[in-house]
PDB file of N, CA and C in Angstrom:
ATOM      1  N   UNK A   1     120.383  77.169 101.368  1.00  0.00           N
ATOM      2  CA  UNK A   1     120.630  78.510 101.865  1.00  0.00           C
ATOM      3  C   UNK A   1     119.705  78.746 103.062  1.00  0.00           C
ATOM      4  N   UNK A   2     120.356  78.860 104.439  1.00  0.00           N
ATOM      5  CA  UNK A   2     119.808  79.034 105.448  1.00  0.00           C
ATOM      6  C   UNK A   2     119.375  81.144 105.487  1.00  0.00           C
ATOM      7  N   UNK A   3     118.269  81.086 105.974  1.00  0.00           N
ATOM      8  CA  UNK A   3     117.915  82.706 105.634  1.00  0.00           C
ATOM      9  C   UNK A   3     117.647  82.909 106.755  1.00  0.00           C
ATOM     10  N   UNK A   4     118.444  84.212 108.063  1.00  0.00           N
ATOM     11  CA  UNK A   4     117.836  84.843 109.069  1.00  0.00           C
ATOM     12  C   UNK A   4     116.411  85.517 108.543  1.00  0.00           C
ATOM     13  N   UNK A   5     115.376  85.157 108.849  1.00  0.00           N
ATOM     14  CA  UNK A   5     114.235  86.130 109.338  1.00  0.00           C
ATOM     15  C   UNK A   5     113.605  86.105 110.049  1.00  0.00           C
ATOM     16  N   UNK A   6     112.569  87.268 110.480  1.00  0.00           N
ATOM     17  CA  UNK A   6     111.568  87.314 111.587  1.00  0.00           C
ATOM     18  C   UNK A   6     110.340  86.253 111.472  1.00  0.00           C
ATOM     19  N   UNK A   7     109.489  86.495 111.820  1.00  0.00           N
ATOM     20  CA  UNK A   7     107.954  85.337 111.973  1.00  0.00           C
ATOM     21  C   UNK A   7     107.514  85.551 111.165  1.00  0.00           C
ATOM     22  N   UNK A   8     107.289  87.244 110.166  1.00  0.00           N
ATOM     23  CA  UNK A   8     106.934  87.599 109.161  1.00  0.00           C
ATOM     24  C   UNK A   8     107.786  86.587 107.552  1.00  0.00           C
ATOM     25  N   UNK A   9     108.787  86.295 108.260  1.00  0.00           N
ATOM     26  CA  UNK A   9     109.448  86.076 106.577  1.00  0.00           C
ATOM     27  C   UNK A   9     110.202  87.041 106.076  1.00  0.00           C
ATOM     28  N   UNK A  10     110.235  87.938 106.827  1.00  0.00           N
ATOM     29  CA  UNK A  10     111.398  89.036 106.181  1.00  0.00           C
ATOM     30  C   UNK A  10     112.380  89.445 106.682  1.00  0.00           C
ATOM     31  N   UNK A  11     113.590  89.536 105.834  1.00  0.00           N
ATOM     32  CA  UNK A  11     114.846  88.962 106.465  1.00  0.00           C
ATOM     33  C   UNK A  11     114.817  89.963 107.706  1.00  0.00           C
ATOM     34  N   UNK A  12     115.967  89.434 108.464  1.00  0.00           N
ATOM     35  CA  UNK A  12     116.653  90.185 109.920  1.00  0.00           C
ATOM     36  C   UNK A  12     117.428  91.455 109.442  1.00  0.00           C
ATOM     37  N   UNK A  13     118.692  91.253 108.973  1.00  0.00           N
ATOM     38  CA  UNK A  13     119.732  92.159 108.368  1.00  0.00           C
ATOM     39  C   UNK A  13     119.090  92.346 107.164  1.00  0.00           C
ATOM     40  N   UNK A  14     118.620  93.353 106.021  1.00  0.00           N
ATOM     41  CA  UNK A  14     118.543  93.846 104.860  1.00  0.00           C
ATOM     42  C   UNK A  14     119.964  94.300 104.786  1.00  0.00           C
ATOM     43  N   UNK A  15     121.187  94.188 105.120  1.00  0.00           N
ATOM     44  CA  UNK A  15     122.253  94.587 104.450  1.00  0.00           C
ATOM     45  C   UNK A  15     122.487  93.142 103.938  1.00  0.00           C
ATOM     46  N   UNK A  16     122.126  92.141 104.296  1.00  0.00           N
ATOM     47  CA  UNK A  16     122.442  90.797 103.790  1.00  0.00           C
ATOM     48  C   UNK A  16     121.801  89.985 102.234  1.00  0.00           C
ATOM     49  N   UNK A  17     120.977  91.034 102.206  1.00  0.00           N
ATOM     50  CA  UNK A  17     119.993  90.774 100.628  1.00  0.00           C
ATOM     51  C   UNK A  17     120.597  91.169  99.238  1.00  0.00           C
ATOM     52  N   UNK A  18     120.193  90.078  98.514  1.00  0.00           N
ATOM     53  CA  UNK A  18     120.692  90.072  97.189  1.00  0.00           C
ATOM     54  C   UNK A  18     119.782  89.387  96.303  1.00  0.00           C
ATOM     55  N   UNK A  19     120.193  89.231  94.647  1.00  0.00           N
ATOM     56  CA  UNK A  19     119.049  88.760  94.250  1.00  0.00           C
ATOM     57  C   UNK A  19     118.798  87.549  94.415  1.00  0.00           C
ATOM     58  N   UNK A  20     119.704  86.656  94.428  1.00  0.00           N
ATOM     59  CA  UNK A  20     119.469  85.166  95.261  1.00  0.00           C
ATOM     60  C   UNK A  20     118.395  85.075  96.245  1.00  0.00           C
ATOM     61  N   UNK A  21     119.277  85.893  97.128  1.00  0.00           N
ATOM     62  CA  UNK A  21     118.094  85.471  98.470  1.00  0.00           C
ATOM     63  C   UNK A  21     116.333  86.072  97.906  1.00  0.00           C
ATOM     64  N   UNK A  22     116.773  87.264  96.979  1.00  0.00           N
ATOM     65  CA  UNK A  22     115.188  87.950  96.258  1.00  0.00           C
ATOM     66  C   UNK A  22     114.439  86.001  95.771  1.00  0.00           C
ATOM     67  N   UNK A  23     115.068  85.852  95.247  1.00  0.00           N
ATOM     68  CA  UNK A  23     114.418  84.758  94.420  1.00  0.00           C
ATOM     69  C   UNK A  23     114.386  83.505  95.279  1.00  0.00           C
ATOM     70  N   UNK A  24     114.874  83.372  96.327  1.00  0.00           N
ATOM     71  CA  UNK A  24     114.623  82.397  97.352  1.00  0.00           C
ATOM     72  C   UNK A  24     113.436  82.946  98.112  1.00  0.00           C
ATOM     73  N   UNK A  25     113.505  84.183  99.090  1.00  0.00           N
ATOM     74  CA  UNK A  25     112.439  84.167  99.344  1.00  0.00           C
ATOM     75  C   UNK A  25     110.884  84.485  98.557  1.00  0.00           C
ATOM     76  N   UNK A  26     110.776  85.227  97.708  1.00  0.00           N
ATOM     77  CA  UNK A  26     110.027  84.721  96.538  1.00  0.00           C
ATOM     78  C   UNK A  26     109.628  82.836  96.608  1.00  0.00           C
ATOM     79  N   UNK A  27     110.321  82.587  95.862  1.00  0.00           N
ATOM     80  CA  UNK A  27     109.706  80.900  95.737  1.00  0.00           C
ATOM     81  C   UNK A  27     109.139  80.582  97.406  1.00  0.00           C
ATOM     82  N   UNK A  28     109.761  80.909  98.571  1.00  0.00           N
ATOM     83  CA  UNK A  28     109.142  80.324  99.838  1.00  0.00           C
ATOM     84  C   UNK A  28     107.290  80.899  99.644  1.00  0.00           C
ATOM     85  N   UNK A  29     107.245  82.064  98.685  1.00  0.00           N
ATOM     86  CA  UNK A  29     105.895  82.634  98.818  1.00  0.00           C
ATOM     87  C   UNK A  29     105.116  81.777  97.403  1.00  0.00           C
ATOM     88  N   UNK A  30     105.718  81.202  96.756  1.00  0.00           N
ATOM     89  CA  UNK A  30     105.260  80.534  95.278  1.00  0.00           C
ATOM     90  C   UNK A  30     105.540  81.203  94.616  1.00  0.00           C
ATOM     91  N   UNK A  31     106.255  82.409  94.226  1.00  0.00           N
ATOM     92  CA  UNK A  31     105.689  83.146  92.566  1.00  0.00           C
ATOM     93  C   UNK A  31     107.620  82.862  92.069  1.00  0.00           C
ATOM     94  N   UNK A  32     107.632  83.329  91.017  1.00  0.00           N
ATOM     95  CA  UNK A  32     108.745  82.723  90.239  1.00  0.00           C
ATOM     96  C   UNK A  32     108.890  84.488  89.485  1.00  0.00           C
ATOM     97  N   UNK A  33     110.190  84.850  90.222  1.00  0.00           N
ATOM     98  CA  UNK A  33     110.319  86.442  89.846  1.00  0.00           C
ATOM     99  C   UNK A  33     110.420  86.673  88.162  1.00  0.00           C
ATOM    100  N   UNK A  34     109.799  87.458  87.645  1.00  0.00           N
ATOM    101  CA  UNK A  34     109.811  87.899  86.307  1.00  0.00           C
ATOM    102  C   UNK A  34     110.292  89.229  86.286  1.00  0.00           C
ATOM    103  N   UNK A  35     110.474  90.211  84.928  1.00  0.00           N
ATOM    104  CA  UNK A  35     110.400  91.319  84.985  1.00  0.00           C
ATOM    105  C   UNK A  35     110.152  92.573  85.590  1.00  0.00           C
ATOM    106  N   UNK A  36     108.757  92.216  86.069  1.00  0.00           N
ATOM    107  CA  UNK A  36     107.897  93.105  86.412  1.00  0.00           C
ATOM    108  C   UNK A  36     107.865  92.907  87.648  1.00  0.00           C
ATOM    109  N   UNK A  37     108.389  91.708  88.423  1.00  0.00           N
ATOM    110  CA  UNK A  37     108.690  91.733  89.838  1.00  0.00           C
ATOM    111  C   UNK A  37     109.889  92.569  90.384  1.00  0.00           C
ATOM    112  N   UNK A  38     111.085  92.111  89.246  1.00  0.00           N
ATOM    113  CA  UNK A  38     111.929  93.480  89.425  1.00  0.00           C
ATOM    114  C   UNK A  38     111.616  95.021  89.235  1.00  0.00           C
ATOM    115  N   UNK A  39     111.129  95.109  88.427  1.00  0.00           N
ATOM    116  CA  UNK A  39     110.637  96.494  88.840  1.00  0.00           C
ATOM    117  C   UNK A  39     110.082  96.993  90.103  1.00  0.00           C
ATOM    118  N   UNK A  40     109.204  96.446  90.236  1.00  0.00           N
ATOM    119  CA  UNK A  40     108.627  96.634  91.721  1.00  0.00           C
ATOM    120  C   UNK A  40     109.546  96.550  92.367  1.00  0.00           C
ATOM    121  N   UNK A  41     110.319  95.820  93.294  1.00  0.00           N
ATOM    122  CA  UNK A  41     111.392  95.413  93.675  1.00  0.00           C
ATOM    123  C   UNK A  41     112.803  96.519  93.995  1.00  0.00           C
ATOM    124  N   UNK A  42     112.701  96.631  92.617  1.00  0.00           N
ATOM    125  CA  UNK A  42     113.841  98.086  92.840  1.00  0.00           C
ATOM    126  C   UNK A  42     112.975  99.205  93.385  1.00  0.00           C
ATOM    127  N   UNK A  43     112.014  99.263  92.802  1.00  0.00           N
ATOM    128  CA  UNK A  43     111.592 100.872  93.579  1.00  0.00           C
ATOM    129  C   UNK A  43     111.050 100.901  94.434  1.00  0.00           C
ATOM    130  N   UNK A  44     110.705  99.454  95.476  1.00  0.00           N
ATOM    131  CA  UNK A  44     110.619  99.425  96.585  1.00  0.00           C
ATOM    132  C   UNK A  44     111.801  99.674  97.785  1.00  0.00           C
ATOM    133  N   UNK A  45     112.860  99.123  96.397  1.00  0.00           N
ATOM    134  CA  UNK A  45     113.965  99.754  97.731  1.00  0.00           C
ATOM    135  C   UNK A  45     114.514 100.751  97.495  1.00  0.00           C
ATOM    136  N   UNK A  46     114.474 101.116  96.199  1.00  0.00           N
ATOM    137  CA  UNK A  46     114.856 102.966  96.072  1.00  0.00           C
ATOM    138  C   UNK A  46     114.116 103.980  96.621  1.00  0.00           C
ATOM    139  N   UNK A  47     112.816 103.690  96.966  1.00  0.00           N
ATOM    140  CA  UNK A  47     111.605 104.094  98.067  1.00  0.00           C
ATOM    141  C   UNK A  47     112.872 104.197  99.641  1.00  0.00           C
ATOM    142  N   UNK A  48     112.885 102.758  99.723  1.00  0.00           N
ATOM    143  CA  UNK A  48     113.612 102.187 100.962  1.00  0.00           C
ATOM    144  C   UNK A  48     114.828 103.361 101.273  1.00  0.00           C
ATOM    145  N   UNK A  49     115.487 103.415 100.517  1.00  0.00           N
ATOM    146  CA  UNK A  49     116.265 104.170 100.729  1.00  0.00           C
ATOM    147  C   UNK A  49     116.590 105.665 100.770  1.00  0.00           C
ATOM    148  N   UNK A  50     115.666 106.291 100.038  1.00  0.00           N
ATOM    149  CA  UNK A  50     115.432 107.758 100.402  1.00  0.00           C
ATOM    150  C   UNK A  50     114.629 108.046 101.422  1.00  0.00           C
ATOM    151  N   UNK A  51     113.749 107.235 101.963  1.00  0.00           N
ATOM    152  CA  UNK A  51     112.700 107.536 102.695  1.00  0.00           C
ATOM    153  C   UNK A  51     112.947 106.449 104.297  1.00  0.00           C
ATOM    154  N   UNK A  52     113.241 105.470 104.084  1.00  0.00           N
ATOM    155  CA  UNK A  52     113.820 105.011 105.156  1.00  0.00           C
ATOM    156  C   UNK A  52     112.413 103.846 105.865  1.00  0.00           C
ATOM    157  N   UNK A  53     111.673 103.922 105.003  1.00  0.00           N
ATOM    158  CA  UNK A  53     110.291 103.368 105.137  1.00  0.00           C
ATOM    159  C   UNK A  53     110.053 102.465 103.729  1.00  0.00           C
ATOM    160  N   UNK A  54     108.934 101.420 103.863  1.00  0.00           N
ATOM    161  CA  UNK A  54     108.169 100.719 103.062  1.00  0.00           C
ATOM    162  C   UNK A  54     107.095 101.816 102.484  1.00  0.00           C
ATOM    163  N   UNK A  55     107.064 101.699 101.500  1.00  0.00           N
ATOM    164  CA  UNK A  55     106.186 102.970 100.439  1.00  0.00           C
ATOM    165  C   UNK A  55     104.573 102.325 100.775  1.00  0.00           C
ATOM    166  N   UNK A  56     103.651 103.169 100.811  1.00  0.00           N
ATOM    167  CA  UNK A  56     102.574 102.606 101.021  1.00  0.00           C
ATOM    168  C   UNK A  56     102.083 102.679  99.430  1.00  0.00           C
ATOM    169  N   UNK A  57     100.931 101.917  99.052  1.00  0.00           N
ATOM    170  CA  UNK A  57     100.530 101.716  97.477  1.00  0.00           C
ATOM    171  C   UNK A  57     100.563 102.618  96.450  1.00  0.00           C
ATOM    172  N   UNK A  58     100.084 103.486  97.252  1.00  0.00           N
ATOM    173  CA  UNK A  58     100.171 105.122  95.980  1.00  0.00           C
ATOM    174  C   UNK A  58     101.217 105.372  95.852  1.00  0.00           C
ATOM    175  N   UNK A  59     101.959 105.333  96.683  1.00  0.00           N
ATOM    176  CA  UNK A  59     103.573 106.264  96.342  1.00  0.00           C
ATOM    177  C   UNK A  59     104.218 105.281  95.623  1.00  0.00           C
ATOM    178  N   UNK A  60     103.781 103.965  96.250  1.00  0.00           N
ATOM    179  CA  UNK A  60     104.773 102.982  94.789  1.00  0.00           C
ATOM    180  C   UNK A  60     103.990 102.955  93.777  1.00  0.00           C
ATOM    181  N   UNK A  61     103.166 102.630  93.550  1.00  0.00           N
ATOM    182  CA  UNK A  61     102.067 103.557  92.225  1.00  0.00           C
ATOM    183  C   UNK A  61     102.749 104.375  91.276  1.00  0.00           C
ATOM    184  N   UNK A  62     102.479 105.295  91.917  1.00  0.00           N
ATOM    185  CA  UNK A  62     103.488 106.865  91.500  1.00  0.00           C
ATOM    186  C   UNK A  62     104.766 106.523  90.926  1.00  0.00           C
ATOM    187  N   UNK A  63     105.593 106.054  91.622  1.00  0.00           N
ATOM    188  CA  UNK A  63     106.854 105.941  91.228  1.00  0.00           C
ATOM    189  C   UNK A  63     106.919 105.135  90.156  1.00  0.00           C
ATOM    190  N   UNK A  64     106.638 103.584  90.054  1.00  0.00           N
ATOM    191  CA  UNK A  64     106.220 102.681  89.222  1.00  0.00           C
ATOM    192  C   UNK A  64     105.801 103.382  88.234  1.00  0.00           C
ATOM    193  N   UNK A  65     104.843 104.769  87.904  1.00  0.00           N
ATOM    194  CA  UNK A  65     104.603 105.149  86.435  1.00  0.00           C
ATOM    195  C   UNK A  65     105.654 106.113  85.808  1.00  0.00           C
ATOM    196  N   UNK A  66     106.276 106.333  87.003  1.00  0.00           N
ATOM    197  CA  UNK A  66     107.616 107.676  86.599  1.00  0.00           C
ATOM    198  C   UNK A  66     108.533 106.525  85.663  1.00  0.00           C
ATOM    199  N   UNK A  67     108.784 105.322  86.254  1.00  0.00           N
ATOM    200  CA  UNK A  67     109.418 104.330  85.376  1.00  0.00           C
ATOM    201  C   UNK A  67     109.349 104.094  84.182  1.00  0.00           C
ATOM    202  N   UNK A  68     108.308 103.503  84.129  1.00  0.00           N
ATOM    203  CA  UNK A  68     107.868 103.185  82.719  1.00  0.00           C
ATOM    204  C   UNK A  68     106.606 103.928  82.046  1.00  0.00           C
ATOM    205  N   UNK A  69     106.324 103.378  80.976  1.00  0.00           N
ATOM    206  CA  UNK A  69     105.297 104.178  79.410  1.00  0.00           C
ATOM    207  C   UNK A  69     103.981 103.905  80.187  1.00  0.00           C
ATOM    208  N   UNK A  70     103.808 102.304  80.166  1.00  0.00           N
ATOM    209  CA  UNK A  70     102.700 101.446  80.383  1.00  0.00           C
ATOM    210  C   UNK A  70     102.113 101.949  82.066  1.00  0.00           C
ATOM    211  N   UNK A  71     100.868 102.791  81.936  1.00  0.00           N
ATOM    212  CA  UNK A  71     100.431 102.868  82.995  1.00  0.00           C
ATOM    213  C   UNK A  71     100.383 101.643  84.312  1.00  0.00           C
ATOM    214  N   UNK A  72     100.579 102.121  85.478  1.00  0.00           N
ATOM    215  CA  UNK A  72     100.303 100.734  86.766  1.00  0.00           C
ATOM    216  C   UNK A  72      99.457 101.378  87.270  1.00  0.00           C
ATOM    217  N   UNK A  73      98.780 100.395  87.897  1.00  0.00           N
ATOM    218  CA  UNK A  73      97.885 100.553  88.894  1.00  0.00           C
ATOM    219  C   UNK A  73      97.779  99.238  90.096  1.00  0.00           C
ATOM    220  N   UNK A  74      96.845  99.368  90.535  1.00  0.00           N
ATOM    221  CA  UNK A  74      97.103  98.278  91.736  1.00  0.00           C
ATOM    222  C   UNK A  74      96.142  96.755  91.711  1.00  0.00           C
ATOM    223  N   UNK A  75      95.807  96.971  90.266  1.00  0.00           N
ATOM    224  CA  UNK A  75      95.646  95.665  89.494  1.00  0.00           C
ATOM    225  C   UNK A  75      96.585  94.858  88.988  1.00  0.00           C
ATOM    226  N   UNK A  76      97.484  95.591  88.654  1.00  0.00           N
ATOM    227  CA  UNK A  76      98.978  95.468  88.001  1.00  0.00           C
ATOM    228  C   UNK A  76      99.891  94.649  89.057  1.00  0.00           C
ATOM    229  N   UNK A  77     100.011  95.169  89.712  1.00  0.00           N
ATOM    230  CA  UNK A  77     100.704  94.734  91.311  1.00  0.00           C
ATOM    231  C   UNK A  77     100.165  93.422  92.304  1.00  0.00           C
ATOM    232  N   UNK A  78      98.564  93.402  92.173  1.00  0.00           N
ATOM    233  CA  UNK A  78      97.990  92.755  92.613  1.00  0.00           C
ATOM    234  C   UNK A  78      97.943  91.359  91.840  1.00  0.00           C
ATOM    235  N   UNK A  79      98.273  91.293  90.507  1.00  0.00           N
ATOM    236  CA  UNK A  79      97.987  90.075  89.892  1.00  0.00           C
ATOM    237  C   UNK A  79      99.625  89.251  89.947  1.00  0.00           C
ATOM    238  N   UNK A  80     100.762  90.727  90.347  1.00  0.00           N
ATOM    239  CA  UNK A  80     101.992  90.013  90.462  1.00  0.00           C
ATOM    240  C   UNK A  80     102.610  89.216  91.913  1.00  0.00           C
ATOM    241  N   UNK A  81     101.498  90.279  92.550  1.00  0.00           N
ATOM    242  CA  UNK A  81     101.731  89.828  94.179  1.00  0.00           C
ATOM    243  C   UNK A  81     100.051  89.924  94.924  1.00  0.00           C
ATOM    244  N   UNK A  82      99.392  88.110  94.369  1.00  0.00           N
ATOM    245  CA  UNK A  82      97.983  88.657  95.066  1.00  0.00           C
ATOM    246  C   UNK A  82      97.950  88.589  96.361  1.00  0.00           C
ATOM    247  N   UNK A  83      98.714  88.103  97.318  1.00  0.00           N
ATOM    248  CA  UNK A  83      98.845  88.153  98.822  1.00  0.00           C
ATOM    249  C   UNK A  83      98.876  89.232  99.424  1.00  0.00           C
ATOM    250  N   UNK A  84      99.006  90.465  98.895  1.00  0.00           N
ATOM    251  CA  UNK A  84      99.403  91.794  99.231  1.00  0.00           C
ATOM    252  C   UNK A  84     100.580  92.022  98.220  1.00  0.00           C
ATOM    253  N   UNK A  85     100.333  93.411  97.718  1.00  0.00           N
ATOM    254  CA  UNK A  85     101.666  93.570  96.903  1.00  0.00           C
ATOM    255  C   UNK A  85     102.741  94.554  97.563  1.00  0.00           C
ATOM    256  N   UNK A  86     102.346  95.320  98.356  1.00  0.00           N
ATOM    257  CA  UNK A  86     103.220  96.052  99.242  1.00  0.00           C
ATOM    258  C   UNK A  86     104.485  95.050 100.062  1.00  0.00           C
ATOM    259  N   UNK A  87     103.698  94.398 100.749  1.00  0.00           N
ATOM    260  CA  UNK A  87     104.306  93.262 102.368  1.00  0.00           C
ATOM    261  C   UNK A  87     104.760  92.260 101.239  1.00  0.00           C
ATOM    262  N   UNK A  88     104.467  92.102  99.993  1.00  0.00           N
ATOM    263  CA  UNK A  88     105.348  90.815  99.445  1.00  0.00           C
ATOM    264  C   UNK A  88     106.782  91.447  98.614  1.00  0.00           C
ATOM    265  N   UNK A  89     106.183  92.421  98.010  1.00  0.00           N
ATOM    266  CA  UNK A  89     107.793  93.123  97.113  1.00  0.00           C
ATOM    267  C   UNK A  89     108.819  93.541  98.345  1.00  0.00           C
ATOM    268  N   UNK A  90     108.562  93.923  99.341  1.00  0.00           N
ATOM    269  CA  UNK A  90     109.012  94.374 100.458  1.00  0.00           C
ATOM    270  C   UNK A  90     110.182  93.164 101.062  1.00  0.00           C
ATOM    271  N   UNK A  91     108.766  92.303 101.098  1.00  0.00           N
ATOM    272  CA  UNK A  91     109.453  90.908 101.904  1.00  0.00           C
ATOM    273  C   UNK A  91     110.864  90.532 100.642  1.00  0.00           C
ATOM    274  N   UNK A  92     110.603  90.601  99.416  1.00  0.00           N
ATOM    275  CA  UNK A  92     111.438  89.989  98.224  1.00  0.00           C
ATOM    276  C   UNK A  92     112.380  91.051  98.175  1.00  0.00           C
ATOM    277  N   UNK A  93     112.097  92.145  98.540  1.00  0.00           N
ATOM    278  CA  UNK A  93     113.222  93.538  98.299  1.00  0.00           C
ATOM    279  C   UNK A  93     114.300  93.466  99.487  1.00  0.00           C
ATOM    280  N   UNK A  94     113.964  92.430 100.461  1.00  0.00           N
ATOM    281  CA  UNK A  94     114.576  92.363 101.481  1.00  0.00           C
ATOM    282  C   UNK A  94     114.672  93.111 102.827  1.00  0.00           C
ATOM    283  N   UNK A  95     113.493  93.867 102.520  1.00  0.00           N
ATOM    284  CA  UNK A  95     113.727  95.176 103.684  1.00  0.00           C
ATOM    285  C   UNK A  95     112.386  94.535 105.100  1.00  0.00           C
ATOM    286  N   UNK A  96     112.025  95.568 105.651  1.00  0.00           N
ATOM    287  CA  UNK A  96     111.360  94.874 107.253  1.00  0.00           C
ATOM    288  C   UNK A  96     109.668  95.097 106.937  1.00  0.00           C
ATOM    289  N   UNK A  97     109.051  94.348 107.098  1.00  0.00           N
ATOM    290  CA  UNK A  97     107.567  94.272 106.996  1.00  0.00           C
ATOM    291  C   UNK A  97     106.938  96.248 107.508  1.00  0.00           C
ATOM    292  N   UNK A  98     106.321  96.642 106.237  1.00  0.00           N
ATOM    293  CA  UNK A  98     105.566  97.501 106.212  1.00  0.00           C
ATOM    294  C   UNK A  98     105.074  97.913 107.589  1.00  0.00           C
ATOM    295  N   UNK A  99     105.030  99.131 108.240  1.00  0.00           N
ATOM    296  CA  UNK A  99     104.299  99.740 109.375  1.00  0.00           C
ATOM    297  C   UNK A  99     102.726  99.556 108.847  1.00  0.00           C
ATOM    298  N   UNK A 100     102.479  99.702 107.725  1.00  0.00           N
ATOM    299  CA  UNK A 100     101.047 100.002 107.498  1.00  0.00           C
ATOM    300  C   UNK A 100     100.537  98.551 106.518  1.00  0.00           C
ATOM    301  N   UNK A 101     100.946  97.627 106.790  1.00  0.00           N
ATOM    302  CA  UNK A 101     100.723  96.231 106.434  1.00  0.00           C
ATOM    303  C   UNK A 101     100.468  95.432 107.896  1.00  0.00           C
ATOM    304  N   UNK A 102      98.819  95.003 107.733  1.00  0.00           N
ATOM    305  CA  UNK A 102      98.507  94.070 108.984  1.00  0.00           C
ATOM    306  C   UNK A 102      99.123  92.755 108.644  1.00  0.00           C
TER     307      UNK A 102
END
Protein backbone atom coordinates (compact mmCIF):
# COMPACT_ATOMS: atom_id res chain seq x y z
CA UNK A 1 0.00 0.00 0.00
CA UNK A 2 1.53 3.06 -1.44
CA UNK A 3 0.45 6.15 1.09
CA UNK A 4 0.38 9.98 -0.20
CA UNK A 5 2.01 11.99 2.63
CA UNK A 6 3.83 15.06 3.55
CA UNK A 7 7.64 14.98 5.15
CA UNK A 8 5.79 14.81 8.40
CA UNK A 9 4.16 11.32 7.68
CA UNK A 10 0.80 12.50 7.60
CA UNK A 11 -1.32 11.72 4.98
CA UNK A 12 -2.02 14.45 2.02
CA UNK A 13 -5.91 13.86 1.51
CA UNK A 14 -7.54 12.87 5.11
CA UNK A 15 -10.62 12.08 3.01
CA UNK A 16 -8.51 9.04 1.93
CA UNK A 17 -8.07 7.49 5.59
CA UNK A 18 -9.35 4.44 6.96
CA UNK A 19 -8.51 1.96 9.45
CA UNK A 20 -6.06 0.16 7.25
CA UNK A 21 -4.15 2.96 6.36
CA UNK A 22 -4.69 3.86 10.64
CA UNK A 23 -2.78 0.66 11.18
CA UNK A 24 -0.28 1.07 8.39
CA UNK A 25 0.75 4.22 9.33
CA UNK A 26 0.92 3.28 12.95
CA UNK A 27 3.34 0.27 12.30
CA UNK A 28 5.61 2.88 9.98
CA UNK A 29 5.86 4.59 13.71
CA UNK A 30 6.33 0.90 15.58
CA UNK A 31 3.32 0.64 17.88
CA UNK A 32 0.72 -2.08 17.01
CA UNK A 33 -2.89 -0.30 17.47
CA UNK A 34 -4.83 -1.65 20.52
CA UNK A 35 -7.95 -0.45 22.14
CA UNK A 36 -6.94 2.41 23.66
CA UNK A 37 -5.29 3.66 20.51
CA UNK A 38 -8.71 3.67 19.11
CA UNK A 39 -10.05 5.62 21.45
CA UNK A 40 -7.75 8.25 21.15
CA UNK A 41 -8.04 8.06 17.57
CA UNK A 42 -11.71 8.60 17.31
CA UNK A 43 -11.78 11.57 19.44
CA UNK A 44 -9.07 12.96 17.76
CA UNK A 45 -11.06 13.08 14.82
CA UNK A 46 -14.36 13.83 16.35
CA UNK A 47 -12.22 16.84 17.82
CA UNK A 48 -11.21 17.04 13.95
CA UNK A 49 -14.34 17.49 12.93
CA UNK A 50 -16.26 19.88 15.00
CA UNK A 51 -13.46 22.06 15.44
CA UNK A 52 -11.63 21.78 12.24
CA UNK A 53 -8.24 21.62 14.14
CA UNK A 54 -5.89 18.98 15.97
CA UNK A 55 -7.03 19.19 19.78
CA UNK A 56 -4.20 20.33 21.83
CA UNK A 57 -3.60 17.82 25.13
CA UNK A 58 -6.15 19.14 27.52
CA UNK A 59 -9.00 19.24 25.31
CA UNK A 60 -8.22 15.65 24.24
CA UNK A 61 -7.77 14.98 27.93
CA UNK A 62 -11.14 16.30 28.56
CA UNK A 63 -12.85 14.59 26.02
CA UNK A 64 -11.05 11.19 26.54
CA UNK A 65 -12.64 11.34 30.27
CA UNK A 66 -16.22 12.32 28.95
CA UNK A 67 -15.67 8.76 27.24
CA UNK A 68 -14.89 6.57 29.55
CA UNK A 69 -15.09 5.62 33.75
CA UNK A 70 -11.23 5.17 34.00
CA UNK A 71 -9.69 8.54 34.50
CA UNK A 72 -6.80 9.78 31.52
CA UNK A 73 -4.30 11.79 31.84
CA UNK A 74 -1.24 12.45 29.84
CA UNK A 75 0.59 9.54 31.31
CA UNK A 76 -2.03 7.48 29.81
CA UNK A 77 -1.45 8.83 26.30
CA UNK A 78 2.12 9.14 26.70
CA UNK A 79 2.86 5.47 27.42
CA UNK A 80 0.48 4.75 24.23
CA UNK A 81 2.16 7.28 22.06
CA UNK A 82 5.72 8.12 23.74
CA UNK A 83 6.89 10.16 20.64
CA UNK A 84 4.29 12.72 21.30
CA UNK A 85 0.77 11.68 21.77
CA UNK A 86 -1.00 14.55 20.13
CA UNK A 87 1.27 14.57 16.45
CA UNK A 88 1.10 10.62 16.64
CA UNK A 89 -2.89 9.89 17.17
CA UNK A 90 -3.26 12.72 14.71
CA UNK A 91 -0.74 11.29 12.27
CA UNK A 92 -2.82 7.59 12.80
CA UNK A 93 -6.29 9.53 12.77
CA UNK A 94 -5.22 10.59 9.44
CA UNK A 95 -5.68 14.23 9.69
CA UNK A 96 -2.60 17.15 9.06
CA UNK A 97 0.20 17.58 11.67
CA UNK A 98 -0.89 19.73 14.71
CA UNK A 99 -0.34 23.76 14.46
CA UNK A 100 0.92 23.50 18.00
CA UNK A 101 3.21 20.34 17.53
CA UNK A 102 7.03 21.26 16.75
Amino acid sequence: MTLATDNHGHLVDSNTWNEQIAIALAKTDGIELGEDHWLVINAVRDIYQLTGETPPMRLLIKELNKRIETEINSRFLYRLYPDGPVRLASKHAGLPKPKHCM
